[in-house]
N, C-alpha and C. Protein backbone atom coordinates (compact mmCIF):
# COMPACT_ATOMS: atom_id res chain seq x y z
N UNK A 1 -99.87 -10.95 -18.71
CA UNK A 1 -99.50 -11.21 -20.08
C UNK A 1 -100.31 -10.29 -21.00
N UNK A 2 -99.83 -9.97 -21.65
CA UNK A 2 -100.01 -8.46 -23.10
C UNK A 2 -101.05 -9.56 -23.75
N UNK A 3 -102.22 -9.51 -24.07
CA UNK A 3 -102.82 -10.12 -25.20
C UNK A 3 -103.60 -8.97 -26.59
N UNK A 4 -103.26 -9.41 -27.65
CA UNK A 4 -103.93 -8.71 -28.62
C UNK A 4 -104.64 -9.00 -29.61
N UNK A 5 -106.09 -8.94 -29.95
CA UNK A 5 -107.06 -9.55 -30.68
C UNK A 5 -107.21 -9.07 -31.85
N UNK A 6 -106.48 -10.20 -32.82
CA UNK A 6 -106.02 -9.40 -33.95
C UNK A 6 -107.09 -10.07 -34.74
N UNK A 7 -107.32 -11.40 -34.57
CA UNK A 7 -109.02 -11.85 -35.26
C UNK A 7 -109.72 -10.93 -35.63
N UNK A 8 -110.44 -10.83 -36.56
CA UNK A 8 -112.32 -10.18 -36.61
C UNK A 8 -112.99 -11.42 -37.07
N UNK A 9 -113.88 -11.46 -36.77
CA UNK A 9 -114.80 -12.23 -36.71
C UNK A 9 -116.04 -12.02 -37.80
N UNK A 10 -116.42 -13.06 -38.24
CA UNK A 10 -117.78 -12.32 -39.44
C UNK A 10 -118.85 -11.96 -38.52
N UNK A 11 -118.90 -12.21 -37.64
CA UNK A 11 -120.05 -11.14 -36.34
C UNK A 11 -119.85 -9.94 -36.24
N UNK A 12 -118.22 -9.52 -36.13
CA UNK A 12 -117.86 -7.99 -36.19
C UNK A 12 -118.25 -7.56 -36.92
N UNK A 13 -118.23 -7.96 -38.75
CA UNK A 13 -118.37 -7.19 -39.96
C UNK A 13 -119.61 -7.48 -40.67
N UNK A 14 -120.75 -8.47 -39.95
CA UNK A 14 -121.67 -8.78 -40.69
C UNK A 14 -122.56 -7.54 -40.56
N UNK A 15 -123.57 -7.47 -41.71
CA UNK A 15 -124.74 -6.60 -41.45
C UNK A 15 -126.20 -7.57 -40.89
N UNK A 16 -126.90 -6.98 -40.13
CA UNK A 16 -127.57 -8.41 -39.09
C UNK A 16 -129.02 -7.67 -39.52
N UNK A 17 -129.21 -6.64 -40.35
CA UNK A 17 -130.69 -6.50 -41.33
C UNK A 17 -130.49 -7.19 -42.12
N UNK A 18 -130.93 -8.88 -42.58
CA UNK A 18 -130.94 -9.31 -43.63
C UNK A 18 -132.68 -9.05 -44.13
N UNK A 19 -132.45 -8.68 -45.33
CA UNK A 19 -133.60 -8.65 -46.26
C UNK A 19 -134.02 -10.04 -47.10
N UNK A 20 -135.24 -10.55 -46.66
CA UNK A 20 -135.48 -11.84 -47.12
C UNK A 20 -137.14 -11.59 -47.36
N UNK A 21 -136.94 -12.27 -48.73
CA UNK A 21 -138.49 -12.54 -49.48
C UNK A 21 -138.66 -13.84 -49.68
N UNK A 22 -140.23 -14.49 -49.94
CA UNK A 22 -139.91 -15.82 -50.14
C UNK A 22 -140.01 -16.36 -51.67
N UNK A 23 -139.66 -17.61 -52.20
CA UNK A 23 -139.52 -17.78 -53.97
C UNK A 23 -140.60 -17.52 -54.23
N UNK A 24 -141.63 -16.87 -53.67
CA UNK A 24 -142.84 -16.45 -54.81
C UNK A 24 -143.31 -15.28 -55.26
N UNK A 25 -142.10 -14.67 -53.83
CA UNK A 25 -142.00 -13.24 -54.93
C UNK A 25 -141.70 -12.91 -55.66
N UNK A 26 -142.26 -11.71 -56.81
CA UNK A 26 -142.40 -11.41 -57.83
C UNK A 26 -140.69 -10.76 -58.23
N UNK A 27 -139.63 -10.47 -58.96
CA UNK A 27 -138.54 -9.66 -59.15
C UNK A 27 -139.15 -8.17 -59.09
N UNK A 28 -140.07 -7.47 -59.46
CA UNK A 28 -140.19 -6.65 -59.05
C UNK A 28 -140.21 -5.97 -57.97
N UNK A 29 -141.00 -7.27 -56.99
CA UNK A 29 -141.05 -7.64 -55.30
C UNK A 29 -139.55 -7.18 -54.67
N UNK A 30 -138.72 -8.54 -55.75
CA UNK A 30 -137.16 -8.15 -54.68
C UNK A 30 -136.80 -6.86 -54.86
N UNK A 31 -136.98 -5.99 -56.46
CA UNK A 31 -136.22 -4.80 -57.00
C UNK A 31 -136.78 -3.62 -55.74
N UNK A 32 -138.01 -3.65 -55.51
CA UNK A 32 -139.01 -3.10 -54.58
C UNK A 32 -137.76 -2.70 -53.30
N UNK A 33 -137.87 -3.91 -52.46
CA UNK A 33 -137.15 -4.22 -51.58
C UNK A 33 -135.63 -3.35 -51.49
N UNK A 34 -134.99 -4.13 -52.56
CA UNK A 34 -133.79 -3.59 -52.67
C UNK A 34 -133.24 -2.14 -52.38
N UNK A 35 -134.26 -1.48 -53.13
CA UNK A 35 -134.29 -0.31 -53.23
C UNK A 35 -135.12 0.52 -51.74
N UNK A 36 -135.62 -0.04 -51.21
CA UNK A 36 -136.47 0.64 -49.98
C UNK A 36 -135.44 0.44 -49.14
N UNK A 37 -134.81 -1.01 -48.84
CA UNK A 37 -133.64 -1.06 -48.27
C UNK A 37 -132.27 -0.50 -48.42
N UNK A 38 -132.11 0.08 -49.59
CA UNK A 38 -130.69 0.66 -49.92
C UNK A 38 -129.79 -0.26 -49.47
N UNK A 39 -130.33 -2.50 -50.12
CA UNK A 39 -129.20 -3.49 -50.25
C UNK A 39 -129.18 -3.77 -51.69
N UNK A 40 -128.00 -4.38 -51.87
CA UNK A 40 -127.41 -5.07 -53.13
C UNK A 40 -127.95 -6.32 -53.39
N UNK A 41 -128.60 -7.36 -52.46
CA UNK A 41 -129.32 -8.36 -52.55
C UNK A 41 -130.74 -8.69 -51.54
N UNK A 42 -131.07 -9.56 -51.92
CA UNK A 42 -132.41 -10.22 -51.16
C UNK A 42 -131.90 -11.79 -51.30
N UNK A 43 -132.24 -12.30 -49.40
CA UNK A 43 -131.87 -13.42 -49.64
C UNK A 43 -133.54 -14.22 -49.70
N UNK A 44 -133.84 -14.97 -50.48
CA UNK A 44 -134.65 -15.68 -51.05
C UNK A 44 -135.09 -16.89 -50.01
N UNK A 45 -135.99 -17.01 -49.49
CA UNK A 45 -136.71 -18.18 -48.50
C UNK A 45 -137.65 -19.03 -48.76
N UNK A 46 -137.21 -20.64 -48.24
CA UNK A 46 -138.23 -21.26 -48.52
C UNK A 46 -138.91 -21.70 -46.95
N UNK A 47 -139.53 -21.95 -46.80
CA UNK A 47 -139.65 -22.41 -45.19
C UNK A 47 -138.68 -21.85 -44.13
N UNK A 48 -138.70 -20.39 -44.16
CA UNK A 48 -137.60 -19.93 -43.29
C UNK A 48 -136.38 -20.09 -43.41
N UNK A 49 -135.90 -21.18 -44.67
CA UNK A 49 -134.38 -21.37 -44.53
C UNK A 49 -133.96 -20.79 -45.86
N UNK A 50 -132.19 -20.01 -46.43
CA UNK A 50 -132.22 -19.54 -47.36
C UNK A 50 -132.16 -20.58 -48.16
N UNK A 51 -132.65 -20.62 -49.04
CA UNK A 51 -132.92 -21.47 -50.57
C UNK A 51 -131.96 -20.46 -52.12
N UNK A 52 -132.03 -18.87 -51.82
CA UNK A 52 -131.35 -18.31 -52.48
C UNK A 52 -130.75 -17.14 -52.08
N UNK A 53 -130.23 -16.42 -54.09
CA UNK A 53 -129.98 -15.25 -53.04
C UNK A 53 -130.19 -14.78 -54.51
N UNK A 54 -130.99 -12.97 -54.74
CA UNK A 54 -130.84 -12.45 -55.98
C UNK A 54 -130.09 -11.14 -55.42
N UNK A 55 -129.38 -10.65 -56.58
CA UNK A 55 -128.49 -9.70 -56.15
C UNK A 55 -128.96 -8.64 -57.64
N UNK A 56 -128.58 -7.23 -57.35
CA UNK A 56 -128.90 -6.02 -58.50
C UNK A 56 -128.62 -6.88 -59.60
N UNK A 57 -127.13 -7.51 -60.21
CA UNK A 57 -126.94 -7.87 -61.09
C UNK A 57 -127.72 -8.74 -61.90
N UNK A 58 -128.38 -9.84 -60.91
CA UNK A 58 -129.61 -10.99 -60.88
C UNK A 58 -130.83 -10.50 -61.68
N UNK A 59 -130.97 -9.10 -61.19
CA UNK A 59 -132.03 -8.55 -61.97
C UNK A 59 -131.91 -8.20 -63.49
N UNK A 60 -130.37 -7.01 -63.29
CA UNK A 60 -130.64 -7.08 -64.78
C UNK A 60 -130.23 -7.82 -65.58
N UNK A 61 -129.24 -8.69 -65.43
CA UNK A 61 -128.79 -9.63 -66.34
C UNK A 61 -130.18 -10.97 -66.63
N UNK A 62 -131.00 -11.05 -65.74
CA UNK A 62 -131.68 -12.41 -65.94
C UNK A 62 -133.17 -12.08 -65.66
N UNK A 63 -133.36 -10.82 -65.54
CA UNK A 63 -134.77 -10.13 -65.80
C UNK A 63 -134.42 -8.93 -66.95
N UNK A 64 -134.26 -7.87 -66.93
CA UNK A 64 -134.25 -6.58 -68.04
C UNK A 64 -133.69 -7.05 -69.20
N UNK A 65 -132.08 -7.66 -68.96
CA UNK A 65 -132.01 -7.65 -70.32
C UNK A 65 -132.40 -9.31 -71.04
N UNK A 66 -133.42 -9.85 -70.58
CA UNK A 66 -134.02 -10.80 -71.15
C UNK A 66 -135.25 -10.51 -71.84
N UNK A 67 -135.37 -9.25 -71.10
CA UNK A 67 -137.01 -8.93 -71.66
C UNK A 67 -138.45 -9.46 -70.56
N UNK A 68 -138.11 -9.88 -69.78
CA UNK A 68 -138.70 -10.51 -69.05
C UNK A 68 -139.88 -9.66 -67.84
N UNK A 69 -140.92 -10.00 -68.00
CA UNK A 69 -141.65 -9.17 -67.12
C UNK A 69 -141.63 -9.27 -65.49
N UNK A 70 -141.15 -8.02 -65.19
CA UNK A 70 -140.56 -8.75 -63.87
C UNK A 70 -141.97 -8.24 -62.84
N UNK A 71 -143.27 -8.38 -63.09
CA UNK A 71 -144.38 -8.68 -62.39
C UNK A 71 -144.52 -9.76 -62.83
N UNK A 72 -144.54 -10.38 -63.40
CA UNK A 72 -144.65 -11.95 -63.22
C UNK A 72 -143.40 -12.83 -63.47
N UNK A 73 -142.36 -12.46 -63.35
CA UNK A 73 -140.74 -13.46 -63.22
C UNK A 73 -140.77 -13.78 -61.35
N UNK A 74 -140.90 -15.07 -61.46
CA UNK A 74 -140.50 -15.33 -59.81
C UNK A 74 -138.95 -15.35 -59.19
N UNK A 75 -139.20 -15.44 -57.94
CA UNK A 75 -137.72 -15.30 -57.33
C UNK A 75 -136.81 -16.78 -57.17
N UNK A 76 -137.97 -17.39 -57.61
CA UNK A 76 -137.55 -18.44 -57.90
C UNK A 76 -136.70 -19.01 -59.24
N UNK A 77 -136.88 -18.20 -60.00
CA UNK A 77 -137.03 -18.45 -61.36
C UNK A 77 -135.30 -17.88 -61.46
N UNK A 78 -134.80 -16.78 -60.95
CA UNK A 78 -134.03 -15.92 -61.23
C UNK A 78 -132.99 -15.98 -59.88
N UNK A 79 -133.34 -16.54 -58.95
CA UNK A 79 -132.28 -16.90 -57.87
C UNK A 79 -131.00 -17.39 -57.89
N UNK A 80 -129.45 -17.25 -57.47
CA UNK A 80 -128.92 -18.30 -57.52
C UNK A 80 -128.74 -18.99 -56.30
N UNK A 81 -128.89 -20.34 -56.67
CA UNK A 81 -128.79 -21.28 -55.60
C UNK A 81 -127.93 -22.51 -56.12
N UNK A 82 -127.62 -23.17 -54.45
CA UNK A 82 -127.84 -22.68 -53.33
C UNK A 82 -126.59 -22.09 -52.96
N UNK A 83 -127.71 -21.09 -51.49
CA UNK A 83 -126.60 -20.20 -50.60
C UNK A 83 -125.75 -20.32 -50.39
N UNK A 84 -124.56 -20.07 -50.23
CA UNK A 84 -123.04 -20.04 -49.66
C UNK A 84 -123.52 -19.31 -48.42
N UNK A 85 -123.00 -20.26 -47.47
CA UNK A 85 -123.25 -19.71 -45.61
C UNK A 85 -121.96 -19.90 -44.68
N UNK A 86 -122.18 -19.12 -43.87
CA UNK A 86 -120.75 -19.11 -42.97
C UNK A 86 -121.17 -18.80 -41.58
N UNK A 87 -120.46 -19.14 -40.74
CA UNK A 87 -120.56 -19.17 -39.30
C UNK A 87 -120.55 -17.85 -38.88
N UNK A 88 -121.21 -17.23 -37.60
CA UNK A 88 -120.28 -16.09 -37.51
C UNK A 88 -119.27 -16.07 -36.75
N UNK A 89 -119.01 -16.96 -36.16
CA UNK A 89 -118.13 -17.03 -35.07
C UNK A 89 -116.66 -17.65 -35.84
N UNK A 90 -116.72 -17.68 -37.62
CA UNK A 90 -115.66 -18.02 -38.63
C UNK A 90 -114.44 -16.62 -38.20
N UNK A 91 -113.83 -16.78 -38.99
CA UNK A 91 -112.70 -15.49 -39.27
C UNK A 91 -113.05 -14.78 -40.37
N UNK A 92 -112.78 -13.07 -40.58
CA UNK A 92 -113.56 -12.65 -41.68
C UNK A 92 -112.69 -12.99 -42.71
N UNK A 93 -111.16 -13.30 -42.07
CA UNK A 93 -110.69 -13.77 -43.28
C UNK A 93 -110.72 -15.35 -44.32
N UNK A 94 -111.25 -15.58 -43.10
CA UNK A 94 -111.72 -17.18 -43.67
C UNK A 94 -113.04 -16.91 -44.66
N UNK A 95 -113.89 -16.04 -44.48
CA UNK A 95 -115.10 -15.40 -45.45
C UNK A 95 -114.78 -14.84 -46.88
N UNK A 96 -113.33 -14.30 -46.49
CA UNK A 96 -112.80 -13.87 -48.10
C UNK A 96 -112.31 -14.70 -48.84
N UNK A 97 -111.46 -15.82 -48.03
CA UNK A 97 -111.15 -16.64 -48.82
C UNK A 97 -112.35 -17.63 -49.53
N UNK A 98 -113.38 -17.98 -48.86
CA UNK A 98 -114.56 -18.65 -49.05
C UNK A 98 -115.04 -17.71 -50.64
N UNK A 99 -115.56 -16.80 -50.19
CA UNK A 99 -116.01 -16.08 -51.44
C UNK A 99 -114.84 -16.00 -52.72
N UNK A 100 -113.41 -15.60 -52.28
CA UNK A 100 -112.64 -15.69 -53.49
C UNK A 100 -112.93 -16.63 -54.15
N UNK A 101 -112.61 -18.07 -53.79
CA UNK A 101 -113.11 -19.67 -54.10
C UNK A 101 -114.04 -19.88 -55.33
N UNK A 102 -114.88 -18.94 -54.22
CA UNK A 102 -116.22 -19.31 -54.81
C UNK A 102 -116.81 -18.06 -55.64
N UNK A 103 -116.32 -17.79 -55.97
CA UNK A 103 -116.53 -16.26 -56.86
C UNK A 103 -117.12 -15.57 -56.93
N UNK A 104 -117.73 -14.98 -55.49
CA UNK A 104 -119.27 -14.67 -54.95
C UNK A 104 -118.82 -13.35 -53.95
N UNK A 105 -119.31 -12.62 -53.62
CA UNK A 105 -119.31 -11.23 -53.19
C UNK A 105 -120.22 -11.40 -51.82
N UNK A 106 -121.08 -12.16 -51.39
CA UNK A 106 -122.06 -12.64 -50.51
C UNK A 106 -121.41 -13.68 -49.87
N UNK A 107 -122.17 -13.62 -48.69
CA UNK A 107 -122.13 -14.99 -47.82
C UNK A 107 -123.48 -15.02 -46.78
N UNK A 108 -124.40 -16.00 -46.54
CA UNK A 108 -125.25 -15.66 -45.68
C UNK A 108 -124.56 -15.91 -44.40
N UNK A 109 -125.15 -15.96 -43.46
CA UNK A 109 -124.71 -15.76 -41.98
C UNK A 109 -125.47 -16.59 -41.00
N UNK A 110 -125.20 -17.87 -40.57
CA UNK A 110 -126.08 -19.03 -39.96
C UNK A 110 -125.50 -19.34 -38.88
N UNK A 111 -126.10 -19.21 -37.80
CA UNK A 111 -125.63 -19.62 -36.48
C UNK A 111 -127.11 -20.71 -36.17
N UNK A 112 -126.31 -21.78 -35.62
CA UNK A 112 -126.96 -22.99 -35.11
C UNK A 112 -128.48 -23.09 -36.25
N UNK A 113 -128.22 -22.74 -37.47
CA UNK A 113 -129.44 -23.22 -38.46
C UNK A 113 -130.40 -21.75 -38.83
N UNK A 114 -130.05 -21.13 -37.73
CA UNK A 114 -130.79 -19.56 -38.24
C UNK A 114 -129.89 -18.61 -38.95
N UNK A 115 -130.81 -17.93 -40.26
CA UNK A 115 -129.92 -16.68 -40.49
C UNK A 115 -129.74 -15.80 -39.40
N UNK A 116 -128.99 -14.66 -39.62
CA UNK A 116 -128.91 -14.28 -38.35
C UNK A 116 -128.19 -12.99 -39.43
N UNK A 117 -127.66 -12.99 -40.49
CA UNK A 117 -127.03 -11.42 -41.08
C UNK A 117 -126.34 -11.94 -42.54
N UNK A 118 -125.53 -11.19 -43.20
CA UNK A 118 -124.67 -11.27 -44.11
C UNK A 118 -123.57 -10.67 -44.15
N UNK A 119 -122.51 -11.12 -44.72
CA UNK A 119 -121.39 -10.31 -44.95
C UNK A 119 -120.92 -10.63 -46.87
N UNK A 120 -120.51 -9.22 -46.98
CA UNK A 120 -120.17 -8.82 -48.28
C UNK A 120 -118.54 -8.82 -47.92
N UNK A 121 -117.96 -8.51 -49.47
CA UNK A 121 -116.38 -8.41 -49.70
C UNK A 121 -116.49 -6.97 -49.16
N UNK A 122 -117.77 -6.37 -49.19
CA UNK A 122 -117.28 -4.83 -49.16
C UNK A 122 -117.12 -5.06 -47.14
N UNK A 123 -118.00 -5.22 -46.97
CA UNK A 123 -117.66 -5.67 -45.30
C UNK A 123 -116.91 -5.65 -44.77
N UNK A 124 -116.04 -6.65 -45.56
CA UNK A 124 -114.70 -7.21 -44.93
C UNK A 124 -113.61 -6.39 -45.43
N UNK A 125 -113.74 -5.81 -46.35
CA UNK A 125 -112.62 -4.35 -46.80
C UNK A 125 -112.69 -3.21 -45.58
N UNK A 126 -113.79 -2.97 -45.14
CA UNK A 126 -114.35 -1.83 -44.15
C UNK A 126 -113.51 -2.04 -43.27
N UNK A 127 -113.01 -3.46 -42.76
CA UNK A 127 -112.05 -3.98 -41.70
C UNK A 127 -110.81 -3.13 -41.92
N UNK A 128 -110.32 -3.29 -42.90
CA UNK A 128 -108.48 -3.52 -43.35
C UNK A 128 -108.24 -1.66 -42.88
N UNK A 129 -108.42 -0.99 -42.26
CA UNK A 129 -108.10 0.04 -41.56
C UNK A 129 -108.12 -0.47 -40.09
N UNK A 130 -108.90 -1.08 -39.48
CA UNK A 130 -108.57 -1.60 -38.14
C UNK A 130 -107.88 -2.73 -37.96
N UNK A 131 -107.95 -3.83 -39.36
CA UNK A 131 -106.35 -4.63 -39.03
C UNK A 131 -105.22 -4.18 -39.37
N UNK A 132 -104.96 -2.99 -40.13
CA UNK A 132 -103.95 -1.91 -40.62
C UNK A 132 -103.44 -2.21 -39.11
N UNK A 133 -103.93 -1.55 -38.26
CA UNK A 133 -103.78 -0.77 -36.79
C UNK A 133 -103.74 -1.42 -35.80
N UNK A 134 -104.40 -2.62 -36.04
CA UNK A 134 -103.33 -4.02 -35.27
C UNK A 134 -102.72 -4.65 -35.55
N UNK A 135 -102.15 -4.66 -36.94
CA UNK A 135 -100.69 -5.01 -37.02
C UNK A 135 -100.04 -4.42 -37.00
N UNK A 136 -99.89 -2.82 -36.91
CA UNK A 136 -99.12 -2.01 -36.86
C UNK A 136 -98.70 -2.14 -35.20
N UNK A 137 -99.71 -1.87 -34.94
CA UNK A 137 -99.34 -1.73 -32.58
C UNK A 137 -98.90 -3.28 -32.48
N UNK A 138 -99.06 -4.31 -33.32
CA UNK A 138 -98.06 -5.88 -33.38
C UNK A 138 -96.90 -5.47 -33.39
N UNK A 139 -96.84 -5.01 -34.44
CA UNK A 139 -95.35 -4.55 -34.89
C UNK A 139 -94.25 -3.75 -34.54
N UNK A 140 -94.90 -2.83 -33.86
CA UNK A 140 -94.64 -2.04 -33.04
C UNK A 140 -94.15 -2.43 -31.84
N UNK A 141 -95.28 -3.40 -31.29
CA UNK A 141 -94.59 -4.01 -29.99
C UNK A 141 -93.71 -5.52 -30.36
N UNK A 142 -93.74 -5.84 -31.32
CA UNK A 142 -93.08 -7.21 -32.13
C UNK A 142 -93.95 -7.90 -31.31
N UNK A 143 -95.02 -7.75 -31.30
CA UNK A 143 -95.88 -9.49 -30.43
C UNK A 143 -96.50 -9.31 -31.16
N UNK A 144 -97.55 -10.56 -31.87
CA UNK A 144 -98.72 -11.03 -32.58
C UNK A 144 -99.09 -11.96 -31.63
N UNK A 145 -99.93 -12.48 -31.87
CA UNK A 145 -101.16 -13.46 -31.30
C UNK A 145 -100.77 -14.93 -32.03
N UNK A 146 -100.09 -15.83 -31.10
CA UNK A 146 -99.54 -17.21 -31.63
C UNK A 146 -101.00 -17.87 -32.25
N UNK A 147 -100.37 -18.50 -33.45
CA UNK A 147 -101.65 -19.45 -33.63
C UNK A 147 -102.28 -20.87 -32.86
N UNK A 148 -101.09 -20.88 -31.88
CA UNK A 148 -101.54 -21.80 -30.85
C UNK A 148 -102.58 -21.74 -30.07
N UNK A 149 -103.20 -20.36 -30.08
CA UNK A 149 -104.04 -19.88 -28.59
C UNK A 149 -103.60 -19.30 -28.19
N UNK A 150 -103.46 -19.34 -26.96
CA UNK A 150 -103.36 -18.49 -25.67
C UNK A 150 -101.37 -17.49 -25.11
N UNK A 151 -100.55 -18.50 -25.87
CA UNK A 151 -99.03 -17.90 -26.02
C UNK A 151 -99.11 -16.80 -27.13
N UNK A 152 -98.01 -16.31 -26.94
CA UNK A 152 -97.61 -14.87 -27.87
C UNK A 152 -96.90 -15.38 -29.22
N UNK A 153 -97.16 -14.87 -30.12
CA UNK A 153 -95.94 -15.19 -30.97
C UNK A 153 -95.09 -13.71 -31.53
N UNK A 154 -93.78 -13.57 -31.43
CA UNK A 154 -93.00 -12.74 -31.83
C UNK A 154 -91.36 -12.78 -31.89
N UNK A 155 -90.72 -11.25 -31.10
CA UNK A 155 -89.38 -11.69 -31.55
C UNK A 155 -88.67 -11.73 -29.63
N UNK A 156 -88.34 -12.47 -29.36
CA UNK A 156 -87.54 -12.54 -28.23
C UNK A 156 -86.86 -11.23 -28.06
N UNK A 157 -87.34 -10.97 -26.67
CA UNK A 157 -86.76 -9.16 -26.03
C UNK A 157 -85.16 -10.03 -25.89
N UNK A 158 -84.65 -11.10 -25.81
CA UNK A 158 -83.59 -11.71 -25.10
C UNK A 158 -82.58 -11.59 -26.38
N UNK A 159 -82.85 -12.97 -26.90
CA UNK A 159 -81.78 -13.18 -28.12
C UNK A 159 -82.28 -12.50 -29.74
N UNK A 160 -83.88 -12.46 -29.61
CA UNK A 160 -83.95 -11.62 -31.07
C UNK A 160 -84.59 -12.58 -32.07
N UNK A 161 -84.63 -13.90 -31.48
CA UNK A 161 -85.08 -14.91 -32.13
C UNK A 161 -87.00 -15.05 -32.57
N UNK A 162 -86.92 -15.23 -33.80
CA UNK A 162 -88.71 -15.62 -33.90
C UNK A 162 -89.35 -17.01 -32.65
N UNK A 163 -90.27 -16.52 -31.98
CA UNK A 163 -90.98 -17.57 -30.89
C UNK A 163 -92.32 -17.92 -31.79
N UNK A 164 -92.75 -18.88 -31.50
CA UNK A 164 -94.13 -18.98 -31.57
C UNK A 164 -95.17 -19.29 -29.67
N UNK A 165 -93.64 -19.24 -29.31
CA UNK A 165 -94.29 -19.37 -27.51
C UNK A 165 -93.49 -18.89 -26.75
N UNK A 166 -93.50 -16.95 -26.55
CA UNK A 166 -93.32 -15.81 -25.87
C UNK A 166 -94.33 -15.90 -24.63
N UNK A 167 -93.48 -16.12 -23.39
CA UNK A 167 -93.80 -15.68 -22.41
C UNK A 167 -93.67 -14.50 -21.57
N UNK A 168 -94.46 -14.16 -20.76
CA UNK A 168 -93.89 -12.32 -20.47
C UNK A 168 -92.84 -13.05 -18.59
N UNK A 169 -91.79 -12.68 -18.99
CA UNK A 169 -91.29 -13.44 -17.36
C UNK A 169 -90.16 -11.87 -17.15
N UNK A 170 -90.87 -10.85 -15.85
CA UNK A 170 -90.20 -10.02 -15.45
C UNK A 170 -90.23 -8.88 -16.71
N UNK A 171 -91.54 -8.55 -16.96
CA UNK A 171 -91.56 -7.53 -17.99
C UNK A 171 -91.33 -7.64 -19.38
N UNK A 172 -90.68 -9.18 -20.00
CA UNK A 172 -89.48 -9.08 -20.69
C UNK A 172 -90.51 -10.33 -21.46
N UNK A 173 -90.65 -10.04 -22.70
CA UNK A 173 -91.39 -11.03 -23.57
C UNK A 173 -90.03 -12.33 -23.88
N UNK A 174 -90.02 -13.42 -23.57
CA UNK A 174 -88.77 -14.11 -23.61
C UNK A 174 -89.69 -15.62 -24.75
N UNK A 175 -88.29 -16.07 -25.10
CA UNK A 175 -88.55 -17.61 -25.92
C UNK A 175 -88.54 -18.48 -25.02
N UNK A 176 -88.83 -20.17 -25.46
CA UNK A 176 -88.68 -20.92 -24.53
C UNK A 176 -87.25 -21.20 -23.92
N UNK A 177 -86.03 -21.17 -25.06
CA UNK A 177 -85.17 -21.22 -24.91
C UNK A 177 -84.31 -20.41 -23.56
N UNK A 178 -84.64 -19.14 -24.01
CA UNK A 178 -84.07 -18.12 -23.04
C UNK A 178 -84.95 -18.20 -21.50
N UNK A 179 -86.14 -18.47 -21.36
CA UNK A 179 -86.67 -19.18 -20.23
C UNK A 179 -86.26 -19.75 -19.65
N UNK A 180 -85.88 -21.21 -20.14
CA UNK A 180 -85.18 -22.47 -19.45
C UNK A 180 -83.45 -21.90 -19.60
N UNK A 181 -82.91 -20.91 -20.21
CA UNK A 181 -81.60 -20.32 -19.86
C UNK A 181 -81.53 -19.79 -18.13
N UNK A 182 -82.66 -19.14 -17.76
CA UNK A 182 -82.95 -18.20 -16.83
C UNK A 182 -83.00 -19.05 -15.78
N UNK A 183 -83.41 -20.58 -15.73
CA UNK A 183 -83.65 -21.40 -14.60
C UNK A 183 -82.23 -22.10 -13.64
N UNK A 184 -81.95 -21.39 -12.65
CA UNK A 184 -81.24 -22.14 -12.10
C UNK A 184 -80.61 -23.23 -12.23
């Protein structure tokens, strides 16, 4: 049987250097960071777990243009919380929809209670050339990946009909219908 893994996963598209300071660092601390790292945010820690997240914008909107001295503005002070977190073993499209929702560009990345990475909108855009190219070779072959699991979903090599449970019987991607036609 033809299978094709049209999923990505937020494991595929996460970045797994997360940059984390804890709330008592200084904004200058995170700006520091940011910039040594060449990221868009710092996720913010309290006891190892994220408590926040400050992002470029974080800075200047709620440090510079406040006036605010950002050797002594904490990360606490200027964080937003709390984190928006996601599995990685989610769908990345389940991550976009999460962030659309939630009107957020970030997501941290928690497997069994540990960070473990992040994924951005930009992340998950980086994808849409390699799901371009599996739905195209879908389409191409008219099979997709049933949402059932493990069956095919597409168009019957037989009658032409939409399946959501394509079996491959003698080369020939068939419906259930045309299956139980075939049986003696």
């Amino acid at each position: 049987m033809v299978g094709i893994r049209a999923r990505v996963l937020v494991a595929d598209v996460m970045t797994r250097d997360l940059v984390t300071l804890s709330e008592t660092s200084t904004a200058k601390e995170v700006a520091i960071a940011m910039s040594g790292k060449s990221v868009g945010s710092v996720v913010i820690t309290k006891e190892g777990h994220p408590s926040g997240i400050i992002t470029e914008k974080d800075i200047v909107e709620r440090v510079i243009a406040r006036g605010r001295d950002p050797e002594r503005t904490l990360a606490r002070d200027i964080m937003s919380s709390p984190v928006s977190v996601i599995d990685p073993r989610a769908d990345a499209m389940e991550a976009a929809r999460k962030m659309a929702k939630l009107g957020i560009r970030r997501l941290v990345v928690v497997d069994k209670g540990k960070m473990v990475g992040i994924v951005t909108s930009r992340d998950i855009l980086s994808t849409a050339p390699e799901l371009m190219e599996v739905l195209a070779d879908a389409a191409k072959n008219r099979i997709m990946p049933s949402k059932r699991g493990e069956s095919l979903a597409g168009f019957c090599d037989n009658c032409e009909e939409w399946s959501e449970s394509l079996e491959e019987v003698n080369g020939h991607f068939l419906c259930e219908v045309c299956r139980n036609d075939m049986e003696p």
